[in-house]
N, C-alpha and C. Protein backbone atom coordinates (compact mmCIF):
# COMPACT_ATOMS: atom_id res chain seq x y z
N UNK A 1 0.82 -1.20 0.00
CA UNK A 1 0.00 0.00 0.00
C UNK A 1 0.86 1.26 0.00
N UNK A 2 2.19 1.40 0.36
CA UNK A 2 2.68 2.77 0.51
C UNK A 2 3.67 3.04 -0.49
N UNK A 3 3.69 1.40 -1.19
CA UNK A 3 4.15 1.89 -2.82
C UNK A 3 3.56 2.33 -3.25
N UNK A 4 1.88 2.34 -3.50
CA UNK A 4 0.59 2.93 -4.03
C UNK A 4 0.87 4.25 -4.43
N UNK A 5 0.66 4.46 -2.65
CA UNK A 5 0.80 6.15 -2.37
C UNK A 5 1.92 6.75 -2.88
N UNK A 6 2.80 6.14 -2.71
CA UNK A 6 4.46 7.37 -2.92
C UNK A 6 3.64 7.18 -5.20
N UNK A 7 3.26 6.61 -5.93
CA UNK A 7 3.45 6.46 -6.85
C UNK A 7 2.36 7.74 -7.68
N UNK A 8 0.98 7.43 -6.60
CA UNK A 8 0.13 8.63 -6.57
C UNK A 8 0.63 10.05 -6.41
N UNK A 9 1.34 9.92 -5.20
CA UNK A 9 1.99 11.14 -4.87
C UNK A 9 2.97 11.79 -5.92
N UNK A 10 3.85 10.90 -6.65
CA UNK A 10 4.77 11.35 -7.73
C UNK A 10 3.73 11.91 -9.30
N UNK A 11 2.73 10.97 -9.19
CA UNK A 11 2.09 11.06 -10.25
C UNK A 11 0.99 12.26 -10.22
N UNK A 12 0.53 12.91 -9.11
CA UNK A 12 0.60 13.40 -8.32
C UNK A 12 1.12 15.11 -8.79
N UNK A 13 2.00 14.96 -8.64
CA UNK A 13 3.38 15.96 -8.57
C UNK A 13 3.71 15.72 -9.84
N UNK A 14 3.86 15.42 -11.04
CA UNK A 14 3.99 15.45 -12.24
C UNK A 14 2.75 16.25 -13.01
N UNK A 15 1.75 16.30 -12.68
CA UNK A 15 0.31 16.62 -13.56
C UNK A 15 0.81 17.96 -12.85
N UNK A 16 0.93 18.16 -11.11
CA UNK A 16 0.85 19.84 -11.55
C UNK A 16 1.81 20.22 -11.83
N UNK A 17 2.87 19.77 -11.72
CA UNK A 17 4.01 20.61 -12.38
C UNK A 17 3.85 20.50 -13.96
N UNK A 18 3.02 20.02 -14.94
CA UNK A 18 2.50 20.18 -16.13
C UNK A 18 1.76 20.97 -16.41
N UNK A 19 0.74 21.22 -15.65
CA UNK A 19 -0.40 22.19 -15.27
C UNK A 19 0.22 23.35 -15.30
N UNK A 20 1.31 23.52 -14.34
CA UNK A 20 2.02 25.30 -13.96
C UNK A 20 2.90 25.11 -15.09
N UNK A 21 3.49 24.22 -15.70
CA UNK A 21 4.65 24.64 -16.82
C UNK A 21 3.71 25.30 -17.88
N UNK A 22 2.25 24.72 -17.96
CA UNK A 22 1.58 24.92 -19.35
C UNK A 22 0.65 26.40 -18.97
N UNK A 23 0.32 26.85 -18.15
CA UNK A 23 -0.19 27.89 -17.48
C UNK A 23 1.01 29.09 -17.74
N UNK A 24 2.43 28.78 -17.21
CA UNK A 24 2.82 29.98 -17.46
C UNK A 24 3.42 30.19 -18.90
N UNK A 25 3.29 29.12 -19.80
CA UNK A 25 4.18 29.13 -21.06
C UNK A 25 3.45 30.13 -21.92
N UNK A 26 1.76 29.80 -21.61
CA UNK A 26 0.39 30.37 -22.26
C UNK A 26 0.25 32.07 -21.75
N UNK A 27 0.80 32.12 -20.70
CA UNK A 27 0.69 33.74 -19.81
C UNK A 27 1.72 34.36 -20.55
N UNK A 28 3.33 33.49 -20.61
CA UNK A 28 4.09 34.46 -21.18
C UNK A 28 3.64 34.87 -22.30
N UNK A 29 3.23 33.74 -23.30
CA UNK A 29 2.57 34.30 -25.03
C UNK A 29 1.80 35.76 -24.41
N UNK A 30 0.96 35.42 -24.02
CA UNK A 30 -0.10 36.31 -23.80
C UNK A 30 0.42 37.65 -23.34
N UNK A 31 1.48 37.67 -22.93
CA UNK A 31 2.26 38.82 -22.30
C UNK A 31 2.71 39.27 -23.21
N UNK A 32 3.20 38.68 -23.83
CA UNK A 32 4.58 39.11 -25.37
C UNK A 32 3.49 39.48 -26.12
N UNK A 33 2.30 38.78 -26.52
CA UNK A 33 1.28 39.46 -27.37
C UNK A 33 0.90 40.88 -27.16
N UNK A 34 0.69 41.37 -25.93
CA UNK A 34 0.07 42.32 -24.95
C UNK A 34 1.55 43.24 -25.11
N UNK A 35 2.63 42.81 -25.13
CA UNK A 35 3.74 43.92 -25.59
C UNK A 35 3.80 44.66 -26.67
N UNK A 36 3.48 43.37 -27.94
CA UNK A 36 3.36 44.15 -29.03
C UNK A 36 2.53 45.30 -29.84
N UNK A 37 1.27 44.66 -28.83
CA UNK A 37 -0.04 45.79 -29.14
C UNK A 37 0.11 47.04 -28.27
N UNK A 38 0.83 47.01 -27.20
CA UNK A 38 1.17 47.97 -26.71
C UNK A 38 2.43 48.71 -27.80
N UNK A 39 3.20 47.86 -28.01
CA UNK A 39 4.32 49.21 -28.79
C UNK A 39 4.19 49.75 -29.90
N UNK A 40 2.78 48.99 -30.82
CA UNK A 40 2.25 49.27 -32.08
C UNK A 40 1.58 50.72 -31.60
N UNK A 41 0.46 50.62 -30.52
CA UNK A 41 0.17 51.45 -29.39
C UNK A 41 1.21 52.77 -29.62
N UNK A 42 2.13 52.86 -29.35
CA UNK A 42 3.21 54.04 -28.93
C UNK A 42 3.63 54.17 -30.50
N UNK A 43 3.84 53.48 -31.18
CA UNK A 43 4.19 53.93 -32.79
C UNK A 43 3.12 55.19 -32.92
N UNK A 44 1.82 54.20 -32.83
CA UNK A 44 0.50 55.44 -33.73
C UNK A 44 0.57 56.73 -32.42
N UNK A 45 0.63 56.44 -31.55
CA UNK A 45 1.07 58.06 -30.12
C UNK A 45 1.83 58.45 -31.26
N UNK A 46 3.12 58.27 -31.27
CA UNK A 46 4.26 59.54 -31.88
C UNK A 46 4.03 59.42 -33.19
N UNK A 47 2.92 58.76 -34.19
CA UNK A 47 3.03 59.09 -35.48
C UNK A 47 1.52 60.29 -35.41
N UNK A 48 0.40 60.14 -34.58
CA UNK A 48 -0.01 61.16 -34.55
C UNK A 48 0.07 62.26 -33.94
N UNK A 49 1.60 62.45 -33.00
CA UNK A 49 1.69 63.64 -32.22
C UNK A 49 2.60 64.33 -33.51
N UNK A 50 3.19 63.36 -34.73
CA UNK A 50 3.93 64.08 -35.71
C UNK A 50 2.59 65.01 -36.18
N UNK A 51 1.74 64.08 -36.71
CA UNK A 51 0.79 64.66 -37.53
C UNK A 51 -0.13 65.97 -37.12
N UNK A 52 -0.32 65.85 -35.92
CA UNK A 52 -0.76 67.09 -35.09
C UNK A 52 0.01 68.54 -35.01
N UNK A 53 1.63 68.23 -35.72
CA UNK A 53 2.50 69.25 -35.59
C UNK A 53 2.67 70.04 -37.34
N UNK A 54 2.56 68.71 -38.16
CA UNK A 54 2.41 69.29 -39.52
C UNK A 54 1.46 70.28 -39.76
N UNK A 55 0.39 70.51 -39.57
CA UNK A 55 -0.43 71.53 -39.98
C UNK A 55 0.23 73.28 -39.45
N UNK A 56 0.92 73.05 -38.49
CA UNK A 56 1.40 74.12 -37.72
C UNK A 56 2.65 74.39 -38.20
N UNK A 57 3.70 73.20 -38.99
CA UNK A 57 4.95 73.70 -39.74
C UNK A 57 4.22 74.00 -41.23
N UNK A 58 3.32 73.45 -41.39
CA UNK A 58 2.82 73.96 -43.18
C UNK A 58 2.32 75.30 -42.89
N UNK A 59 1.81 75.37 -42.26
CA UNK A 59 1.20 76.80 -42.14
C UNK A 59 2.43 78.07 -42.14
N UNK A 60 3.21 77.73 -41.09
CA UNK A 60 4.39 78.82 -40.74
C UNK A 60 5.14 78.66 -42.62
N UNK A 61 5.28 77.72 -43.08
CA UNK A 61 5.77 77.71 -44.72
C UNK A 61 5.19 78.27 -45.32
N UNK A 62 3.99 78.37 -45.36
CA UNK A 62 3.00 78.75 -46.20
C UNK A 62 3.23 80.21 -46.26
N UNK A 63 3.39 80.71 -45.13
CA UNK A 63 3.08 82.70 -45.34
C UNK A 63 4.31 83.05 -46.08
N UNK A 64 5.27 82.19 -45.81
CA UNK A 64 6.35 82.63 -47.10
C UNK A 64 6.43 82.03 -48.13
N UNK A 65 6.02 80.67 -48.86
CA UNK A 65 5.92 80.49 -49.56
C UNK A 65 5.30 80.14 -50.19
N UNK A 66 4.51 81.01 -50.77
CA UNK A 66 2.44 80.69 -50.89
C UNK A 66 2.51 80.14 -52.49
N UNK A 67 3.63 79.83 -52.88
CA UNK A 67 3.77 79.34 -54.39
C UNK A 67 4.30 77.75 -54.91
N UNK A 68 4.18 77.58 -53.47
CA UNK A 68 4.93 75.94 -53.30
C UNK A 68 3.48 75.05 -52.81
N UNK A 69 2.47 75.41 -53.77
CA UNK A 69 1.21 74.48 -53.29
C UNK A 69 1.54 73.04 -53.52
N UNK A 70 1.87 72.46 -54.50
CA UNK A 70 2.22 71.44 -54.41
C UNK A 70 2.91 70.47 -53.51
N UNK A 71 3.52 70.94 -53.10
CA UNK A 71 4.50 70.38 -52.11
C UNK A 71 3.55 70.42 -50.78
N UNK A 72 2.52 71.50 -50.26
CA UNK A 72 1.91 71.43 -48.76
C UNK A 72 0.57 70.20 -49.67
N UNK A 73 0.49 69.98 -51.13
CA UNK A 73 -0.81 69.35 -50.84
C UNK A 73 -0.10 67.60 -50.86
N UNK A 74 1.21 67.93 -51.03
CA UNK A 74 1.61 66.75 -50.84
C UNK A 74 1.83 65.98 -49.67
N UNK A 75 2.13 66.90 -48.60
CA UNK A 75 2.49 67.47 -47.27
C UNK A 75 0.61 66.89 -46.35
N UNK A 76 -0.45 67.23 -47.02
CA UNK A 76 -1.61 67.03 -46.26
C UNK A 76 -2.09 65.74 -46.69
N UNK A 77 -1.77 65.13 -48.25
CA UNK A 77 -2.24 64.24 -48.51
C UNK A 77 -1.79 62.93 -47.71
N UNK A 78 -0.16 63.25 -47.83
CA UNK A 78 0.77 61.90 -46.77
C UNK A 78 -0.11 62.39 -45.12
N UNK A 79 -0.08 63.42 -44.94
CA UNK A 79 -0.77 63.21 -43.00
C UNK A 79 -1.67 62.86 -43.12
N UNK A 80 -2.42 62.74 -44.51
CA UNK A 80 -4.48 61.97 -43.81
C UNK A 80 -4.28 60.55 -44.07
N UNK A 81 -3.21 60.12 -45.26
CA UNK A 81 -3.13 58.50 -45.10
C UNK A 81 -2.22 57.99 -44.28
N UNK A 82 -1.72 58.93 -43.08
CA UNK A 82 -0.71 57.91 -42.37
C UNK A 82 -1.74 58.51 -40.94
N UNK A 83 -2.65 59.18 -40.96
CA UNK A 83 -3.88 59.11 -39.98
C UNK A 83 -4.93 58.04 -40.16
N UNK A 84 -5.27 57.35 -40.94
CA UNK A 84 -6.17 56.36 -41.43
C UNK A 84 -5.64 55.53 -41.48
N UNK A 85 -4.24 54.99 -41.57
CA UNK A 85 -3.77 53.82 -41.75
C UNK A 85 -4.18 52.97 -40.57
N UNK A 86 -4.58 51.44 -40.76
CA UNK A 86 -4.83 50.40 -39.82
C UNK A 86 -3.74 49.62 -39.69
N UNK A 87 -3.07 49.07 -40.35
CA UNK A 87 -2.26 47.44 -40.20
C UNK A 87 -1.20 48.23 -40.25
N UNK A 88 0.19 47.38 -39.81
CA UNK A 88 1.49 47.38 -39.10
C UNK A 88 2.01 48.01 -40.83
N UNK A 89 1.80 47.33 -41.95
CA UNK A 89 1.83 47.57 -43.42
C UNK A 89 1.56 48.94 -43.80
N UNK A 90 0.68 49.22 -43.72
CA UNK A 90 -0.32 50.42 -43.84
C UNK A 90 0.17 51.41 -43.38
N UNK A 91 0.87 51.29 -42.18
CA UNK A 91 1.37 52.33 -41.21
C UNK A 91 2.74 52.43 -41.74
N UNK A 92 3.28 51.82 -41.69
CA UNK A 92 4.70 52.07 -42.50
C UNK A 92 4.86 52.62 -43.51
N UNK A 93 3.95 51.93 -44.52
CA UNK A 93 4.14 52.53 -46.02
C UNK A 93 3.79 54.05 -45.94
N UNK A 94 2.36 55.10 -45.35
CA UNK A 94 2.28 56.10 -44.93
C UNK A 94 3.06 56.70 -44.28
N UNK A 95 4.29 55.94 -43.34
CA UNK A 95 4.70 57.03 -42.43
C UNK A 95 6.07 57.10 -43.41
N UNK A 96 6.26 56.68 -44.40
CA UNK A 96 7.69 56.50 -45.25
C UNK A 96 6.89 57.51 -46.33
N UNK A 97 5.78 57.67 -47.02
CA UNK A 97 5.32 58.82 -47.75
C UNK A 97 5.43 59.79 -46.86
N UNK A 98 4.81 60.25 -45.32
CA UNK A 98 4.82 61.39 -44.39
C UNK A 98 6.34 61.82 -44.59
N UNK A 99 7.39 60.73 -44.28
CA UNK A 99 8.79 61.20 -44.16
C UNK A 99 9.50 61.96 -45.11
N UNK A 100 8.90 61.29 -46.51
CA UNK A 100 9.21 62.03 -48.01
C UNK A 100 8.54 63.45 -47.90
N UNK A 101 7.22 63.45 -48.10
CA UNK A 101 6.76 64.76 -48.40
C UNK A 101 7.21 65.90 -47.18
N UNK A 102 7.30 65.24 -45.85
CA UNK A 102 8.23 66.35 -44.99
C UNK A 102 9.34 67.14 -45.17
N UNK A 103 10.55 66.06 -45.98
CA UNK A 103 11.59 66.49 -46.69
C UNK A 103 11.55 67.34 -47.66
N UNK A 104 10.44 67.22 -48.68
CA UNK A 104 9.88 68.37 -49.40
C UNK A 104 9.84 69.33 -48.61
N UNK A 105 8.81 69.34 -47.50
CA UNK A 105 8.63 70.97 -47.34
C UNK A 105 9.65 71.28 -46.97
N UNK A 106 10.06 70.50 -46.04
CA UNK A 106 11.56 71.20 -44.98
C UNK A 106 12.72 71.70 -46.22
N UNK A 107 12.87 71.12 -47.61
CA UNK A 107 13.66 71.82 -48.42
C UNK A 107 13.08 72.79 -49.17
N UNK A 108 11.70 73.12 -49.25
CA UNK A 108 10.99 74.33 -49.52
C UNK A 108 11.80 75.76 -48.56
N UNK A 109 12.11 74.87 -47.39
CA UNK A 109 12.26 76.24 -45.89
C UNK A 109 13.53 76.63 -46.69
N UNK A 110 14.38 75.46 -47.11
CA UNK A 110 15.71 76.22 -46.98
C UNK A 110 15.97 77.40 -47.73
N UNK A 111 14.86 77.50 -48.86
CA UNK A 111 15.46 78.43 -49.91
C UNK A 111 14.54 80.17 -49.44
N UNK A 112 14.21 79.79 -48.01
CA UNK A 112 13.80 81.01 -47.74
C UNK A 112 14.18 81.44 -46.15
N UNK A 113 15.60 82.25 -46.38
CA UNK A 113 16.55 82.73 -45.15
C UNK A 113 15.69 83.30 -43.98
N UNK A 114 14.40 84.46 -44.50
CA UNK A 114 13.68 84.41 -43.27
C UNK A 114 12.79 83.92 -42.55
N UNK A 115 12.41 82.71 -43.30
CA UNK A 115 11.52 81.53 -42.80
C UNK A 115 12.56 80.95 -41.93
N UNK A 116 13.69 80.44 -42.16
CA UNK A 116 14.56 79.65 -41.42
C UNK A 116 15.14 80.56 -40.45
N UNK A 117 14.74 82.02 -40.26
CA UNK A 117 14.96 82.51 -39.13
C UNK A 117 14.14 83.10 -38.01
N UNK A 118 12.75 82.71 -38.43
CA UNK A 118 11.96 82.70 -37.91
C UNK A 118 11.87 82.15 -36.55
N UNK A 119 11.85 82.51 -35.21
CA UNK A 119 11.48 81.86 -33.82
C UNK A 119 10.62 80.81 -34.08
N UNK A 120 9.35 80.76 -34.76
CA UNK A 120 7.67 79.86 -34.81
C UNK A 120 8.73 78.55 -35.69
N UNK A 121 9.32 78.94 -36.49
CA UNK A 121 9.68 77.93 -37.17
C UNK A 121 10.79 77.28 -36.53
N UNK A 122 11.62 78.11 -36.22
CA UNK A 122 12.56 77.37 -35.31
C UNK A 122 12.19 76.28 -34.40
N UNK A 123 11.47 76.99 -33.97
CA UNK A 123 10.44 76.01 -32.98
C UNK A 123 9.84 74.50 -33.30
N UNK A 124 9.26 75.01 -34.19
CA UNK A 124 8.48 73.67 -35.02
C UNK A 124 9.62 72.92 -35.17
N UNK A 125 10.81 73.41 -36.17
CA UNK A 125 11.33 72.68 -36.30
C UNK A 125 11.65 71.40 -35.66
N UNK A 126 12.42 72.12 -34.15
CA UNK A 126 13.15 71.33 -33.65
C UNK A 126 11.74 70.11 -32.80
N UNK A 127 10.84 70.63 -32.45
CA UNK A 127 9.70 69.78 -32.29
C UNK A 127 9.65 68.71 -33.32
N UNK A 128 9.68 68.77 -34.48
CA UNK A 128 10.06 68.01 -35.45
C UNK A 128 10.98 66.75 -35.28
N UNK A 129 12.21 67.40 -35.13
CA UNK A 129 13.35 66.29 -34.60
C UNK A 129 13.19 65.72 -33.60
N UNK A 130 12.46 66.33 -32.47
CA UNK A 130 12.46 65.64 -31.18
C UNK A 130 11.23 64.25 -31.86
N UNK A 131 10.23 64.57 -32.51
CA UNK A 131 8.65 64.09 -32.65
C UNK A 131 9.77 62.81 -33.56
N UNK A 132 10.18 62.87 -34.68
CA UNK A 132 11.00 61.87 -35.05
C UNK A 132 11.77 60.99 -34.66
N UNK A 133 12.60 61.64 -33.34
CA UNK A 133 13.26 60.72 -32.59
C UNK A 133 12.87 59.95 -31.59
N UNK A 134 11.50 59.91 -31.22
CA UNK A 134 10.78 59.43 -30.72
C UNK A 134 9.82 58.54 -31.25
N UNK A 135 10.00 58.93 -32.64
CA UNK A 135 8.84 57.94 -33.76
C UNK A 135 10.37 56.69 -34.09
N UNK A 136 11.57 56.66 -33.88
CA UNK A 136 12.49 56.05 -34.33
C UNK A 136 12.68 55.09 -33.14
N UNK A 137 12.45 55.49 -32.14
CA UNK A 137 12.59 54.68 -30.40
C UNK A 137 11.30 53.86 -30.56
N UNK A 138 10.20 54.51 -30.91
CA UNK A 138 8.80 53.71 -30.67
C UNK A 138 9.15 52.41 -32.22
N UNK A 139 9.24 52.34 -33.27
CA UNK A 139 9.77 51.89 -34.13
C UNK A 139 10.98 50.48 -33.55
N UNK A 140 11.52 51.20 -32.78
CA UNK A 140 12.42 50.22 -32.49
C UNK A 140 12.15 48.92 -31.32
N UNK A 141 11.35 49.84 -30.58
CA UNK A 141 10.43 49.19 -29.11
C UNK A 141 9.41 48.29 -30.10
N UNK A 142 9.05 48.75 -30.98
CA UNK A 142 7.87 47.58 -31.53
C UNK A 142 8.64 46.43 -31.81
N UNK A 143 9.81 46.64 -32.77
CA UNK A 143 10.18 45.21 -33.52
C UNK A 143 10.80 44.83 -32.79
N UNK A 144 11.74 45.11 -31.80
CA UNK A 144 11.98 44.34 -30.63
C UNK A 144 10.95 43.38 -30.36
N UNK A 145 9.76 44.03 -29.67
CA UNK A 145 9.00 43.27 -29.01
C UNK A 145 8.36 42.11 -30.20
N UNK A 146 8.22 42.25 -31.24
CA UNK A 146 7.71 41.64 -32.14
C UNK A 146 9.20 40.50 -31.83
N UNK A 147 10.15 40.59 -32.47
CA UNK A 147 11.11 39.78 -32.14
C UNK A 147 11.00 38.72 -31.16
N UNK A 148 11.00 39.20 -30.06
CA UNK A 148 10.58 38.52 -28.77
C UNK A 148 9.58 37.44 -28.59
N UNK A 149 8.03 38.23 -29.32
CA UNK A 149 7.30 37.17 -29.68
C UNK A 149 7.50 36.45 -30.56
N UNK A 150 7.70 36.40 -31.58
CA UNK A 150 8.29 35.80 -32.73
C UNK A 150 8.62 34.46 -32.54
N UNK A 151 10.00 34.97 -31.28
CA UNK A 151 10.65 33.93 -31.27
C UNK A 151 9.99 32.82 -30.42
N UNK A 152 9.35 33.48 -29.62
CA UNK A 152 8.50 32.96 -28.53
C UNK A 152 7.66 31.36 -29.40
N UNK A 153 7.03 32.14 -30.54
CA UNK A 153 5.91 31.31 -31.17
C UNK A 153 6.93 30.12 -32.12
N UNK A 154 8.33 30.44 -32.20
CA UNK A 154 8.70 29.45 -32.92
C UNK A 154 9.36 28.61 -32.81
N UNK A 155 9.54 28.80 -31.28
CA UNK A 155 10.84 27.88 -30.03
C UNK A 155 9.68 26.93 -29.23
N UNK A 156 10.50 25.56 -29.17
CA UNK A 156 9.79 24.92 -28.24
C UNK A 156 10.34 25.23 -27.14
N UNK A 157 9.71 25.45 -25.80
CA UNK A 157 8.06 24.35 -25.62
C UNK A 157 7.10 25.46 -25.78
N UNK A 158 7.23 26.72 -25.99
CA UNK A 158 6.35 27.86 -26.41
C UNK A 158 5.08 27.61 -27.77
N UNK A 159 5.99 27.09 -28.45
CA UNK A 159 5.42 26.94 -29.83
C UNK A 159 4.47 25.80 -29.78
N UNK A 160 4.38 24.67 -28.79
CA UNK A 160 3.01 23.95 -28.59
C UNK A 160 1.88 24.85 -28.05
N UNK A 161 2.08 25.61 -27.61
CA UNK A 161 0.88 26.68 -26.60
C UNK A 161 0.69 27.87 -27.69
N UNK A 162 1.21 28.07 -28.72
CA UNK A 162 0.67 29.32 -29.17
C UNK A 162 -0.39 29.32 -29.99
N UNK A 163 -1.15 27.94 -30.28
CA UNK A 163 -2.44 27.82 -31.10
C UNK A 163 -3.55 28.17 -30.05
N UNK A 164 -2.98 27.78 -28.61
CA UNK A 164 -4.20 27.42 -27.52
C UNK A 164 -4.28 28.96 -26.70
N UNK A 165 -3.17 29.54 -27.31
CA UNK A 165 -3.40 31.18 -26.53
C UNK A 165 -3.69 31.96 -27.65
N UNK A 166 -3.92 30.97 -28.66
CA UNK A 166 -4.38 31.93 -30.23
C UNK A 166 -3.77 32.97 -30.54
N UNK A 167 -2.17 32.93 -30.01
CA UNK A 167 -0.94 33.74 -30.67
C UNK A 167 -0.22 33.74 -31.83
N UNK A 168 -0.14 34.38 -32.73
CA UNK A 168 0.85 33.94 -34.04
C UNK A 168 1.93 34.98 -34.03
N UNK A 169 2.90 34.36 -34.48
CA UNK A 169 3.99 35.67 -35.25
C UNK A 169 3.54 36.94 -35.92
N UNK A 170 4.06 38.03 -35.84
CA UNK A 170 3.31 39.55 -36.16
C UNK A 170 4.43 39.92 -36.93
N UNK A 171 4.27 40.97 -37.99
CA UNK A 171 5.07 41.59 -38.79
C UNK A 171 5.73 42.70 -38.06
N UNK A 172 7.15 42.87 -39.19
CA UNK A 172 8.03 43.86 -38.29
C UNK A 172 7.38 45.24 -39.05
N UNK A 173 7.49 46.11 -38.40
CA UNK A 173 7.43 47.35 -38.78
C UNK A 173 8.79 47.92 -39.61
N UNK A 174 8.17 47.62 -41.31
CA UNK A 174 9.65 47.90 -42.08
C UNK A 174 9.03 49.01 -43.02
N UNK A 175 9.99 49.96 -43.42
CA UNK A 175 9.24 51.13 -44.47
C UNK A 175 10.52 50.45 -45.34
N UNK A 176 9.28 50.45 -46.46
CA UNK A 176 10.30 49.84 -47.95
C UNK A 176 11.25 50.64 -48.50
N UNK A 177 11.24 51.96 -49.12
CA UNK A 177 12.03 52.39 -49.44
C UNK A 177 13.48 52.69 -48.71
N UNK A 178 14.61 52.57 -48.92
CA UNK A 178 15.68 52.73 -47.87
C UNK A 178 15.47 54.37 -47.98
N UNK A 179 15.31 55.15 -48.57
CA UNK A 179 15.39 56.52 -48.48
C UNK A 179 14.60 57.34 -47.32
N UNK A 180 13.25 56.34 -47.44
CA UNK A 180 12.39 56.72 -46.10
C UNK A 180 12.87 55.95 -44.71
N UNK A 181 14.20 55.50 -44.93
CA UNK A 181 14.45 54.96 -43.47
C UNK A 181 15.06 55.96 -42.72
N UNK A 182 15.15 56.79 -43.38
CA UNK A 182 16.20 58.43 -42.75
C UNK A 182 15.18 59.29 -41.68
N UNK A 183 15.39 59.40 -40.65
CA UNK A 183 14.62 60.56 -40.38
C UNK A 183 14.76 61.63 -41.20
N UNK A 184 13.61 62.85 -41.54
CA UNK A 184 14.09 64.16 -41.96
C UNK A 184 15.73 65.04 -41.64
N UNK A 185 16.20 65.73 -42.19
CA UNK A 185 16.90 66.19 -41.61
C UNK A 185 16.60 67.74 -41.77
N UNK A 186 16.82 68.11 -40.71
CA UNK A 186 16.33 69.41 -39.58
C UNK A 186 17.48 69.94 -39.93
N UNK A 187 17.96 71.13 -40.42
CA UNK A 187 18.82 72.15 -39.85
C UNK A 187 18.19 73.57 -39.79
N UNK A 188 19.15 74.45 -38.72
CA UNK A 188 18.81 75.39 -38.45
C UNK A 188 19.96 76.39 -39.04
């Protein structure tokens, strides 16, 4: 009889330590999932605190250079599709048009000495660089975390639990063109 027991007892002690291995394998997914939607989260923060600032650098361009329409309607068209964009895709490809047509205007500024000496613009500007370097950190915090899960979903013993926490691998946040991988560049 107390072979019984010790065999219960082991057997016992095997199911929950299966139980807690499979409980927390499913929490971590679920965590790493919950990272990535959070840093996708902080991408669209600093891609619409950019977009909230463009109307206020087009404008300060505008009173001096009221002949460069093209370039601000290029300038409004990239901020309403990288405001509407949904998917990780979507968002990239818009925020790599936003980055282009920015470069437009910002080389519109250069060819006008008292726009670029303007305080309002100065200002914007450098709001600009800061709003970018912060869209380049959030950018980086995503595919990290995407990474993380990634790997999560494709390593055992993770990768048995990620059908049952209904986790999959997520795309990196890549802008296709290498030209739009540049932040703007800002000078004063």
């Amino acid at each position: 009889m107390r072979s019984n027991q010790i065999t219960w007892i082991i057997l016992n002690a095997v199911v929950v330590f299966i139980v807690i291995f499979a409980v927390a394998q499913y929490n971590r997914l679920i965590r790493l999932n919950i990272g990535v939607d959070e840093a996708y989260a902080q991408i669209e923060v600093q891609l619409k605190r950019r977009a909230d600032l463009i109307p206020n650098l087009v404008e300060a361009v505008k009173g001096y250079a009221r002949h460069e329409q093209s370039t601000f309607d290029a300038v409004v068209t990239a901020r309403a599709k990288a405001t509407s964009a949904s998917t990780v895709a979507d968002t990239a490809a818009a925020d790599g048009m936003l980055t282009q047509a920015l470069r437009g205007l910002l080389a519109v500024a250069e060819a006008y000495p008292d726009l670029k000496a303007s305080a309002n613009f100065i200002s914007l500007q450098e709001e600009l660089a800061t709003t970018e370097n912060k869209v380049a950190f959030s950018r980086q915090f995503y595919n990290d975390n995407v990474r993380s899960l990634n790997t999560a979903v494709k390593t055992v013993p993770t990768n048995f639990f990620a059908g049952f926490a209904k986790v999959s691998e997520r795309e990196f946040y890549e802008i296709d063109d290498p030209g739009d991988r540049k932040a703007p560049h800002v000078t004063f």
